[in-house]
Protein backbone atom coordinates (compact mmCIF):
# COMPACT_ATOMS: atom_id res chain seq x y z
CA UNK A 1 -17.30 28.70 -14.97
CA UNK A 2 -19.58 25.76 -13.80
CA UNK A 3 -18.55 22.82 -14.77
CA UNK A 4 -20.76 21.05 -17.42
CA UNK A 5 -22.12 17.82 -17.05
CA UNK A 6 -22.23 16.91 -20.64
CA UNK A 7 -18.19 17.37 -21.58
CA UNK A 8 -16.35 14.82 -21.94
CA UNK A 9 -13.30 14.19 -19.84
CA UNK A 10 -9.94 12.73 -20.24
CA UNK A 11 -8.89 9.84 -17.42
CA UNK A 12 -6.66 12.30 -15.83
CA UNK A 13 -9.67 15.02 -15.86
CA UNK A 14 -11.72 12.44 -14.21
CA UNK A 15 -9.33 11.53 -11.40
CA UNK A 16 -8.92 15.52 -10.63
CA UNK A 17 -12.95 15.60 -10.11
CA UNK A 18 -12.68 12.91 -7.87
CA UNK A 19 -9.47 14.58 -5.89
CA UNK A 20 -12.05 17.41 -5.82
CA UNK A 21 -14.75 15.72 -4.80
CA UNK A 22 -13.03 14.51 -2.13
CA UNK A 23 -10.87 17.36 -0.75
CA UNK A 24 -13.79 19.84 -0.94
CA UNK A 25 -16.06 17.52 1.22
CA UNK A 26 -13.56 17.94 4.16
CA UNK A 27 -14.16 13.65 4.64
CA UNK A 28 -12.09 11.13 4.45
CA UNK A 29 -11.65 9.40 0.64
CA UNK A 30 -9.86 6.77 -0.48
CA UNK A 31 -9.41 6.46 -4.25
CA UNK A 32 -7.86 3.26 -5.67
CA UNK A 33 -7.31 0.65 -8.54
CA UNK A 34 -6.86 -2.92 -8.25
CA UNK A 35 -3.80 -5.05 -9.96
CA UNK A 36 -4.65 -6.02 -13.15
CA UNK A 37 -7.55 -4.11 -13.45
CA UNK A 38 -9.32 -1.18 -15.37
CA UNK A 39 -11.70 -0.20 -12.55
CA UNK A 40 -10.74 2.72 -10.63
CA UNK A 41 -13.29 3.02 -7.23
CA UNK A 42 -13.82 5.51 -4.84
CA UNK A 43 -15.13 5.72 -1.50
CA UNK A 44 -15.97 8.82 0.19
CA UNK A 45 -17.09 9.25 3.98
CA UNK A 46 -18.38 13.37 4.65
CA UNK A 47 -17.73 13.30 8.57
CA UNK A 48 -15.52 14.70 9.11
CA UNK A 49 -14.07 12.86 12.25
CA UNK A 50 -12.15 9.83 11.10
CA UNK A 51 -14.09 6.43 11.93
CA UNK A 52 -12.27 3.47 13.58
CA UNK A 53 -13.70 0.28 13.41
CA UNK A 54 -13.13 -3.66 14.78
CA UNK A 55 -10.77 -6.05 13.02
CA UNK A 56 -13.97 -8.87 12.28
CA UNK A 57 -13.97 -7.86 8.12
CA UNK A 58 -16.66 -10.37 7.78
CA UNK A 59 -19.21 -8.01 9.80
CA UNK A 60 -17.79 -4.50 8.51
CA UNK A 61 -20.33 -2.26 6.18
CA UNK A 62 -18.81 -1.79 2.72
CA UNK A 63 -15.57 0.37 2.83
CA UNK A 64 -11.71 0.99 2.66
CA UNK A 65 -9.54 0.17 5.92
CA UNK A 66 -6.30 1.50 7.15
CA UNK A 67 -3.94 -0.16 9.63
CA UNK A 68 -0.72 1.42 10.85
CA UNK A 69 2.27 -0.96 11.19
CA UNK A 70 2.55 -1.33 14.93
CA UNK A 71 -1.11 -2.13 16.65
CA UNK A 72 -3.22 0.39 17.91
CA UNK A 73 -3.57 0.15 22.12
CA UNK A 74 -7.62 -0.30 20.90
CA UNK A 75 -6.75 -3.09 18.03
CA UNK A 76 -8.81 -0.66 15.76
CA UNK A 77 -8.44 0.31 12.40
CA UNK A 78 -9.32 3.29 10.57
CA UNK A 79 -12.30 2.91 7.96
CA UNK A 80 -13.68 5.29 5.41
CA UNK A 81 -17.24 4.26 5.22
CA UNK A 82 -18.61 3.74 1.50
CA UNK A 83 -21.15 6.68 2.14
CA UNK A 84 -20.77 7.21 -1.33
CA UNK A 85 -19.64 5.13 -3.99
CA UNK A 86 -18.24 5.69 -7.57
CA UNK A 87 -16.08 3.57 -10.30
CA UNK A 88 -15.31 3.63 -13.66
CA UNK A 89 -13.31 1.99 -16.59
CA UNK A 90 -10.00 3.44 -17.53
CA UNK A 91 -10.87 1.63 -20.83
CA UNK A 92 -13.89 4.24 -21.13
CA UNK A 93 -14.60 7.46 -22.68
CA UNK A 94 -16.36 8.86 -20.00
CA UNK A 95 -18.22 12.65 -19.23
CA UNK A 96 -19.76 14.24 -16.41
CA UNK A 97 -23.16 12.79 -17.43
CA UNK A 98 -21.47 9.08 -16.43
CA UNK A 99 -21.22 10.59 -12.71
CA UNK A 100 -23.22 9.80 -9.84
CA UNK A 101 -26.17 12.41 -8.76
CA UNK A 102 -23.92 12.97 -6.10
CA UNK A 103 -21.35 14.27 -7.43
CA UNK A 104 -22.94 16.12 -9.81
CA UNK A 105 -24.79 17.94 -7.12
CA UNK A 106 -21.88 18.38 -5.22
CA UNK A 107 -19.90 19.63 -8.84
CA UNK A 108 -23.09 21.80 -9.42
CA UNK A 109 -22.41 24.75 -6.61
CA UNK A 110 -18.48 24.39 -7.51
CA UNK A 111 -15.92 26.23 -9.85
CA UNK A 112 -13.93 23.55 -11.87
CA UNK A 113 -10.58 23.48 -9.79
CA UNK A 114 -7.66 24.08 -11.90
CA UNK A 115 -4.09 21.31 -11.18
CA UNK A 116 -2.48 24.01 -9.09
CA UNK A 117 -5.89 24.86 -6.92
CA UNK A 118 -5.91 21.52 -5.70
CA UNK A 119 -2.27 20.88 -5.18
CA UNK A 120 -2.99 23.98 -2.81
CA UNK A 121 -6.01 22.46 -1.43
CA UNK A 122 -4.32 19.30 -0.61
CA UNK A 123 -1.49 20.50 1.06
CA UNK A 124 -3.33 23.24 3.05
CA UNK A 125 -5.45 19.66 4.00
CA UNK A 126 -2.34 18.16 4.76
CA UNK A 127 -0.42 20.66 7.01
CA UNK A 128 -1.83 18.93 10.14
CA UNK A 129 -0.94 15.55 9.43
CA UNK A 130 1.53 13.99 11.83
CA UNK A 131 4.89 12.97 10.23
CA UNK A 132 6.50 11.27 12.84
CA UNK A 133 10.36 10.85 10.82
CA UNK A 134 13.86 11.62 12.03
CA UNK A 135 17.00 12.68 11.06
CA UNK A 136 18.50 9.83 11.75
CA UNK A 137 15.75 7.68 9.52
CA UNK A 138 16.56 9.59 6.20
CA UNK A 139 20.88 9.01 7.08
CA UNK A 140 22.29 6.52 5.24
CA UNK A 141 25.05 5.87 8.38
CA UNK A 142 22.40 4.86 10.46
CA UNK A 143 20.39 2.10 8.10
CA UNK A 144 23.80 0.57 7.19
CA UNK A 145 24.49 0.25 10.83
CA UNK A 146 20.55 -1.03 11.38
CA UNK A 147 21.62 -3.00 8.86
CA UNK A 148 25.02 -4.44 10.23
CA UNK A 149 22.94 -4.77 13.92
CA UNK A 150 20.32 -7.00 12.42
CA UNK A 151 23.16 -9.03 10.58
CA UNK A 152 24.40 -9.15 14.63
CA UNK A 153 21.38 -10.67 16.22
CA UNK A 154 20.90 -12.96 13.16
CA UNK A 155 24.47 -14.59 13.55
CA UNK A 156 24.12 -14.40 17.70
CA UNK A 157 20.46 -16.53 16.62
CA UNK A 158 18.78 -13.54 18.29
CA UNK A 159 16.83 -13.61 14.55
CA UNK A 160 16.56 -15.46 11.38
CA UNK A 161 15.50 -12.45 9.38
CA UNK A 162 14.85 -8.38 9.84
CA UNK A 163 13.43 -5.98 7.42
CA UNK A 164 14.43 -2.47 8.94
CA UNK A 165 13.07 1.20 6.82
CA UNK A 166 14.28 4.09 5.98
CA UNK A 167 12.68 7.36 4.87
CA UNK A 168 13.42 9.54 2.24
CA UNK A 169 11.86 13.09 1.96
CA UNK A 170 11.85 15.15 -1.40
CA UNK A 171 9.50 18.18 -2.20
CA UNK A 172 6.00 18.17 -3.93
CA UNK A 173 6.99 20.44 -6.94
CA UNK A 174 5.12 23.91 -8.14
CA UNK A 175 3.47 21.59 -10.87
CA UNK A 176 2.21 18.73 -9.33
CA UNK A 177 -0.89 17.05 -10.31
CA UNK A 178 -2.07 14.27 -8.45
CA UNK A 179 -4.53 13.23 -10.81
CA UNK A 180 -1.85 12.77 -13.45
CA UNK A 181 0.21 11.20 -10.69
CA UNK A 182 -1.82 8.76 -10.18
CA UNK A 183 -2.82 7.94 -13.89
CA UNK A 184 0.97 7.51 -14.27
CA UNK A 185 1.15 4.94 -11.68
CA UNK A 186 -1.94 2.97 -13.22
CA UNK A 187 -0.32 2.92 -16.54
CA UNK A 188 3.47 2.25 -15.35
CA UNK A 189 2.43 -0.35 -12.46
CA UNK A 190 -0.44 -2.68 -14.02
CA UNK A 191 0.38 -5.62 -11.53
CA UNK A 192 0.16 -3.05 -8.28
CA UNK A 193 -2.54 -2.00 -5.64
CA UNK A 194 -2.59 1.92 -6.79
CA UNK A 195 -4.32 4.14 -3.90
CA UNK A 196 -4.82 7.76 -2.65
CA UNK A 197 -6.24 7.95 0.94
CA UNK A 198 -6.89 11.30 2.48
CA UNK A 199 -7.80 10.78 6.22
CA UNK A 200 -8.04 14.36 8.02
CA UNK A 201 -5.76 15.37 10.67
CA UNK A 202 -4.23 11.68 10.30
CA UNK A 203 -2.84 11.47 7.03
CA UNK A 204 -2.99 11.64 3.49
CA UNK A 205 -1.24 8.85 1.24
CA UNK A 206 -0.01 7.42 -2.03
CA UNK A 207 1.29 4.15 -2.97
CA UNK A 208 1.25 1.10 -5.77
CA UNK A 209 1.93 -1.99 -3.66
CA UNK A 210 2.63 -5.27 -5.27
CA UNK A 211 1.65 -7.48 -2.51
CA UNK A 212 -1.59 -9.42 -1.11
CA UNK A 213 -1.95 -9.64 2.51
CA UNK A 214 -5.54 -11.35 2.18
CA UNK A 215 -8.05 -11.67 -0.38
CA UNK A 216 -11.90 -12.98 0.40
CA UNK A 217 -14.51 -13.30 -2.85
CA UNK A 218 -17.23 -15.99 -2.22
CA UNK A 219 -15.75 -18.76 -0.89
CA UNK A 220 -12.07 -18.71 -1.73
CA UNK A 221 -9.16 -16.73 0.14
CA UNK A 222 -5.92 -15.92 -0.97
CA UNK A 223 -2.63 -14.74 0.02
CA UNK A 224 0.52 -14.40 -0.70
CA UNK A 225 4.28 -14.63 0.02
CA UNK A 226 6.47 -12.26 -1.33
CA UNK A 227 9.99 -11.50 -0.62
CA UNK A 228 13.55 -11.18 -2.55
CA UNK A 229 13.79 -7.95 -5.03
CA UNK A 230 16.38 -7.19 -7.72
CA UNK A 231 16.04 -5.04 -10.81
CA UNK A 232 14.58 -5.56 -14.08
CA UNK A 233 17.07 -5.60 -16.42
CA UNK A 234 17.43 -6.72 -20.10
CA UNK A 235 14.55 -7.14 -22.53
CA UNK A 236 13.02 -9.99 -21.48
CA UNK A 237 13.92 -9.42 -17.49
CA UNK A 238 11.57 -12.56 -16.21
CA UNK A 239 13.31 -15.02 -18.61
CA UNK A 240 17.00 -13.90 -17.81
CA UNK A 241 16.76 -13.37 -14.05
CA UNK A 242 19.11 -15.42 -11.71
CA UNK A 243 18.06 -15.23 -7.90
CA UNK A 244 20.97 -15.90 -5.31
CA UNK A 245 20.71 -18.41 -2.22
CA UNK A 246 19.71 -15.48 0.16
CA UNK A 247 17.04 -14.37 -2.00
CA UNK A 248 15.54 -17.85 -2.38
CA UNK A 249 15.97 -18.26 1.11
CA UNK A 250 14.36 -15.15 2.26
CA UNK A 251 10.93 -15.51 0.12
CA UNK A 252 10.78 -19.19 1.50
CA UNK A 253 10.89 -18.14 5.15
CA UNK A 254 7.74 -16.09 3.99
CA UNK A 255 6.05 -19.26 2.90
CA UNK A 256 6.96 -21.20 5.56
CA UNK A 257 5.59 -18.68 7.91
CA UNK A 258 1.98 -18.24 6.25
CA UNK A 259 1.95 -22.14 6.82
CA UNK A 260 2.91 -22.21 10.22
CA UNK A 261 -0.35 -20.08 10.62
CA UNK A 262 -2.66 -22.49 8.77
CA UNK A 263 -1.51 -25.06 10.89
CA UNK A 264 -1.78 -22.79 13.97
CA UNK A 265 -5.38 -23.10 13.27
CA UNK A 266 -5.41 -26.51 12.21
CA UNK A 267 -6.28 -25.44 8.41
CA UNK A 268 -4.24 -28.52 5.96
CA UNK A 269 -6.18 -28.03 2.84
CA UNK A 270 -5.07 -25.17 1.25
CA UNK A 271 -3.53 -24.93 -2.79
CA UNK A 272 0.36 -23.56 -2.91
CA UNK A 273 1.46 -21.92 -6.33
CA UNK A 274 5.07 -21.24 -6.73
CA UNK A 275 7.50 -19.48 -6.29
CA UNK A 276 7.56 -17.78 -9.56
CA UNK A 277 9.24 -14.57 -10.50
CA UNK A 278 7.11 -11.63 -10.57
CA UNK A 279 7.44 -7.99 -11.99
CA UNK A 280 6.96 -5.08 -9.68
CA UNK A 281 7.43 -1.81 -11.91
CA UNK A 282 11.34 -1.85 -12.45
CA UNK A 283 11.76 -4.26 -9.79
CA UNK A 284 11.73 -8.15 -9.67
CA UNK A 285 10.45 -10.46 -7.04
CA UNK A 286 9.53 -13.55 -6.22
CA UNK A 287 6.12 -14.89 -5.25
CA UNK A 288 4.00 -17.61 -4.23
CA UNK A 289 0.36 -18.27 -3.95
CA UNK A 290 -2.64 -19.62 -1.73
CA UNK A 291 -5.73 -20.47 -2.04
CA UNK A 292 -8.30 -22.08 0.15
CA UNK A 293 -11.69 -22.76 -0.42
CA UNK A 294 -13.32 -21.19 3.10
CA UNK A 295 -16.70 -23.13 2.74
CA UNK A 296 -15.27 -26.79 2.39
CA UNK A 297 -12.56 -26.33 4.97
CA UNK A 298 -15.23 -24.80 7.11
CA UNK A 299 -13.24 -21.54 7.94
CA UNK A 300 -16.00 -18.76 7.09
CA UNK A 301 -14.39 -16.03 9.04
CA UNK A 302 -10.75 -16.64 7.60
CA UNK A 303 -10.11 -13.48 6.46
CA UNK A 304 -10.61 -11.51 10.02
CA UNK A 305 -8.71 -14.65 11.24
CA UNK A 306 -5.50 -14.33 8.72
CA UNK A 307 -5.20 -10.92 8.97
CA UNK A 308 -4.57 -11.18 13.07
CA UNK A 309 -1.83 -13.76 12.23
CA UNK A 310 -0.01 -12.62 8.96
CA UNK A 311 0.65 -8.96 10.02
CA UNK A 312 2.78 -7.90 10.46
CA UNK A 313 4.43 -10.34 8.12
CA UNK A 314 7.83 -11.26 7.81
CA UNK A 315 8.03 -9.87 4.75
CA UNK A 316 7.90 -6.19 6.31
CA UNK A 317 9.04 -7.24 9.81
CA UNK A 318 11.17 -10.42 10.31
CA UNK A 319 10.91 -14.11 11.79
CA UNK A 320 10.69 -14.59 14.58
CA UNK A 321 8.11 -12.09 14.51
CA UNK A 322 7.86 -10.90 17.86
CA UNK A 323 11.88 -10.77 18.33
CA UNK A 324 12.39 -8.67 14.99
CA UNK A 325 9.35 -6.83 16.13
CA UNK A 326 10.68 -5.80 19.14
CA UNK A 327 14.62 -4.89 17.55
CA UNK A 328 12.67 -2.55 14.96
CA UNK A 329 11.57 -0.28 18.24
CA UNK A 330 14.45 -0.88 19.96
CA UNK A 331 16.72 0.64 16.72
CA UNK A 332 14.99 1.51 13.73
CA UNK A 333 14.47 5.51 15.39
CA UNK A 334 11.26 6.15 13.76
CA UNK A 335 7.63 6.20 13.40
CA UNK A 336 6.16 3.75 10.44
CA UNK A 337 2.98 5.20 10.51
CA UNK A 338 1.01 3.61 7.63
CA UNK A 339 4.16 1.99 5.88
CA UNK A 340 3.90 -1.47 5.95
CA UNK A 341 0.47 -1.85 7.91
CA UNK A 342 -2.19 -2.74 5.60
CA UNK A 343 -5.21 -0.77 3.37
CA UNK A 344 -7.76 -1.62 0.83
CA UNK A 345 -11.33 -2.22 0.20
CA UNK A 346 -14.06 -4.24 2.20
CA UNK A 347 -16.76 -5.85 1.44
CA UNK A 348 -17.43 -3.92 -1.84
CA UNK A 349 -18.77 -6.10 -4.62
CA UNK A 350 -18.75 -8.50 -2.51
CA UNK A 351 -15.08 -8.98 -2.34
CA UNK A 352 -12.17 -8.05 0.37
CA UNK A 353 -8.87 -6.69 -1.20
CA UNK A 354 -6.67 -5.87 1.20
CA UNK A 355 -2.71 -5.26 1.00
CA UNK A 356 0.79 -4.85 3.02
CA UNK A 357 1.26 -0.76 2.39
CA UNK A 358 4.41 -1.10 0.67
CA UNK A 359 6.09 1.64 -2.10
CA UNK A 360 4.04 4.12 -0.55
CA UNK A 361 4.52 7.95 0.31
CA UNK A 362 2.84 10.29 2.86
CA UNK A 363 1.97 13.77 1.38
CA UNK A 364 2.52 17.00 4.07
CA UNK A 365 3.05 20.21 3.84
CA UNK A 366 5.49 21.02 0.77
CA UNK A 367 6.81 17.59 0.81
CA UNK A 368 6.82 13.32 0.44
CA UNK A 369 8.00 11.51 2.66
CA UNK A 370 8.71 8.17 0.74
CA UNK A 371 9.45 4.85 2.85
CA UNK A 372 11.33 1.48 1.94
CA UNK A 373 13.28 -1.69 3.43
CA UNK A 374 15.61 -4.46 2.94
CA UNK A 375 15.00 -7.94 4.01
CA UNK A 376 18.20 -8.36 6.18
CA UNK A 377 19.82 -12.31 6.46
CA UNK A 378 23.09 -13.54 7.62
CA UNK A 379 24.32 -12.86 3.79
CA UNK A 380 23.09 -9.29 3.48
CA UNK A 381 25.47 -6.50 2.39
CA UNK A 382 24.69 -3.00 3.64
CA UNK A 383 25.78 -1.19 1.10
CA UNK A 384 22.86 -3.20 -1.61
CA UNK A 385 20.70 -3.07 1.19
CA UNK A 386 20.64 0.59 0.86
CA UNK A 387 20.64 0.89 -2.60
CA UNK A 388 17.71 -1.29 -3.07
CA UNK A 389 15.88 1.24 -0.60
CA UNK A 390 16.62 3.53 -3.25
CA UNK A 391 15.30 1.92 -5.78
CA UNK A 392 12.20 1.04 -4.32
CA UNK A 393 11.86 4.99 -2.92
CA UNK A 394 11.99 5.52 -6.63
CA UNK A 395 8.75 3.76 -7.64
CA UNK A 396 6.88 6.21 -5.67
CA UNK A 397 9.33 9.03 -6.07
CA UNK A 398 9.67 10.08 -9.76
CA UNK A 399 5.98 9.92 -10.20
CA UNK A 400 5.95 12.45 -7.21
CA UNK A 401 8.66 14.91 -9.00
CA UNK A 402 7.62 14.29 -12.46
CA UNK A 403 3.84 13.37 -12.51
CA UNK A 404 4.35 12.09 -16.53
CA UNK A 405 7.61 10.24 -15.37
C-alpha cells in the first residue's frame, strides 16, 4: 500500500517517515531537536559521498556539522548540506499533506516501511561503519586504572584535570524503533540537544547532549561551562542538591578556561551567569553562562573563532589541554570517534547551534556502542568514577533496549 498523503500521523509515525526518507535516499541526514524546544528539523544531503567542509561557520551554506574528537590531519569537518529541508512542531497534529513536495514525491514511488523494515534498513546501512573500540575500553580494570593514572600525573602536577571514556556495547533488540526512540528521548530529555545523524560508510549516531559548545543568532554568542554530575534524587532534586569541593572545583576550571580564551583574543566584555545547578535527564550538573554581544565588541567571526579554542574543552578532555590531550592517546586504548567532538546545525534560520557530542551512541551492525567519562581531580575515587560512567551510558542506553523506557 502507498502511503496516503492525507492521513494523519502520530509524532512517532512522523519521525519513522523521516528515518525513511532518509535511509532510502542512500545520503547523509541528520535529524534533530533543540533544548527546550518543540521543533524537530531535518536536513538531508542525496550524494552519496560524505561532504567535508572548512571550520569558518560564518561562510558555510545552511547545514548540520560533525567533528570527531581528535582533529582531522585536513582540520575539516563533515557537513550534511541542507539540500533539503523539513521541520515541524511536536505540539502539532500533523499529516502527510503538512510534508514538503519532496518528500511526498519521494513517499509517492515507496511502500510505507513497517518499524522492523527499517531497523533492517538501518543496520544493513550501518554494517560498514568503522567502530574503532577495544576490549580493553569496555573493562572496568582498565578505566579504574586510567583513572588511578590520571589521579598520578595530577598529584606529580603533570595535570590539573583528565576526563578519560569508556565504552559500553549492548545489542539493538528484535523490536527496536528508532522513531519511538527518539520521541522517547524528546519527551524524557526536554533540556538536551536530541539528534540522529546517518553519515554513510562513516557512521550513524544517536545522542541527547546537555551541553553548548557555541551558539551564534544575530549578534549575540553564547557558551557554556559545564562540569560536575551527580544524580537526581528526591522530589525536588535542584532544591536539595549538595555539591562537594571537587565538584565545585572541577566546573570552575571550565569557566576559568573559556575566559582564558576571551582574553587570548583580547575579548573583556562578555556577561557571566552562574554557576547554577542544572538537570540533565536523571543526572545533575552544574552550569554557567556567556554571552557576548559580537557587533559591539567587534568580534563578527566569533563563532569560527571559539570553536578553534574551546574544543576540545576541558570538560571532555582536561586542563592543561594539550598535556591531558596527549595522556588520553597515550592510555585511554581507544578510538573516540564522534564522542565528545562536536555536531549541530549551521546557519539555518539564521542561527548556529552547535554542541560537545556527549550521552551519545554509535549504531552498527546488531549493536550500540554507548560512550561516557569522568572528570578525574586529585579527589576522584575510581570506583564513583565508574559508576557515574554507568549512569550516564544509561541515558542513551535504556532508550536503546526499551524504545518506550
Amino acid at each position: 500500500m502507498h502511503t496516503n498523503v492525507a492521513t494523519n500521523h502520530t509524532k512517532a509515525d512522523i519521525l519513522q517517515l523521516l528515518l525513511q526518507l532518509g535511509l532510502t535516499s542512500a545520503g547523509s541526514f541528520a535529524i534533530w531537536r533543540k533544548p527546550k524546544s518543540n521543533t524537530v528539523e531535518i536536513v538531508l544531503n542525496d550524494t552519496a559521498e560524505p561532504v567535508k567542509v572548512d571550520l569558518s561557520i560564518e561562510n558555510l551554506e545552511p547545514g548540520f556539522i560533525v567533528h570527531p574528537f581528535v582533529d582531522q590531519a585536513d582540520h575539516q569537518a563533515y557537513f550534511i548540506k541542507a539540500n533539503k529541508y523539513f521541520s515541524f512542531d511536536l505540539e502539532k497534529p500533523l499529516s502527510t499533506e503538512d510534508l514538503p513536495e519532496w518528500a511526498k514525491i519521494q513517499l509517492k514511488n515507496q511502500e510505507r516501511l513497517s518499524p522492523n523494515e527499517i531497523r533492517e534498513l538501518l543496520i544493513n546501512q550501518t554494517l560498514v561503519s568503522k567502530v574503532q573500540t577495544s576490549k580493553l575500553s569496555e573493562n572496568k580494570d582498565h578505566f579504574t586504572q586510567l583513572v588511578k593514572e590520571g589521579i598520578k600525573a595530577i598529584q606529580e602536577n603533570k595535570l590539573e584535570k583528565v576526563v578519560p571514556a569508556r565504552t559500553k556495547t549492548i545489542s539493538i533488540p528484535p523490536n527496536f524503533n528508532l522513531g519511538c526512540t527518539l520521541l522517547s528521548l524528546m519527551e524524557a530529555y526536554p533540556n538536551a540537544f536530541i539528534n540522529f545523524f546517518h553519515l554513510p560508510h562513516v557512521g550513524t549516531w544517536v545522542g541527547a547532549s546537555p551541553e553548548t559548545l557555541i551558539e551564534t543568532k544575530g549578534d549575540i554568542f553564547c557558551t557554556m561551562s559545564l562540569a560536575g554530575t551527580q544524580k537526581a534524587t528526591r522530589d525536588n532534586p535542584l532544591k536539595s542538591v549538595a555539591w562537594t569541593q571537587k565538584e565545585i572545583e572541577e566546573q570552575a576550571l571550565v569557566s576559568r578556561y573559556i575566559v582564558s580564551c576571551f582574553k587570548k583574543i583580547r575579548l573583556r566584555e562578555y556577561e557571566e551567569h552562574g554557576p547554577k545547578t542544572v538537570l540533565a535527564g536523571n543526572l545533575l550538573h552544574l552550569r554557567s553562562d556567556f554571552r557576548i554581544n559580537m557587533q559591539e565588541t567587534g568580534f563578527p567571526e566569533l563563532g569560527s573563532i571559539m570553536l578553534g579554542l574551546l574544543h576540545p574543552t576541558s570538560a571532555v578532555c582536561g586542563m592543561p589541554r594539550s598535556e591531558a590531550h596527549n595522556f588520553l592517546q597515550e592510555f585511554e586504548g581507544f578510538d573516540r570517534s564522534f564522542y565528545a567532538g562536536f555536531l549541530g546545525p549551521v546557519n539555518i534560520q539564521g542561527e548556529t547551534s552547535i554542541y560537545v557530542n556527549l550521552r551519545t551512541a554509535s549504531l552498527h551492525d546488531n549493536e550500540a556502542t554507548l560512550y561516557a567519562g569522568a572528570g578525574v581531580t586529585e579527589d576522584s575515587d575510581p570506583e564513583k568514577e565508574w559508576e557515574e560512567t554507568e549512569l550516564k551510558c544509561q541515558i542513551i542506553g535504556k532508550f536503546i533496549q526499551n524504545p518506550s523506557a
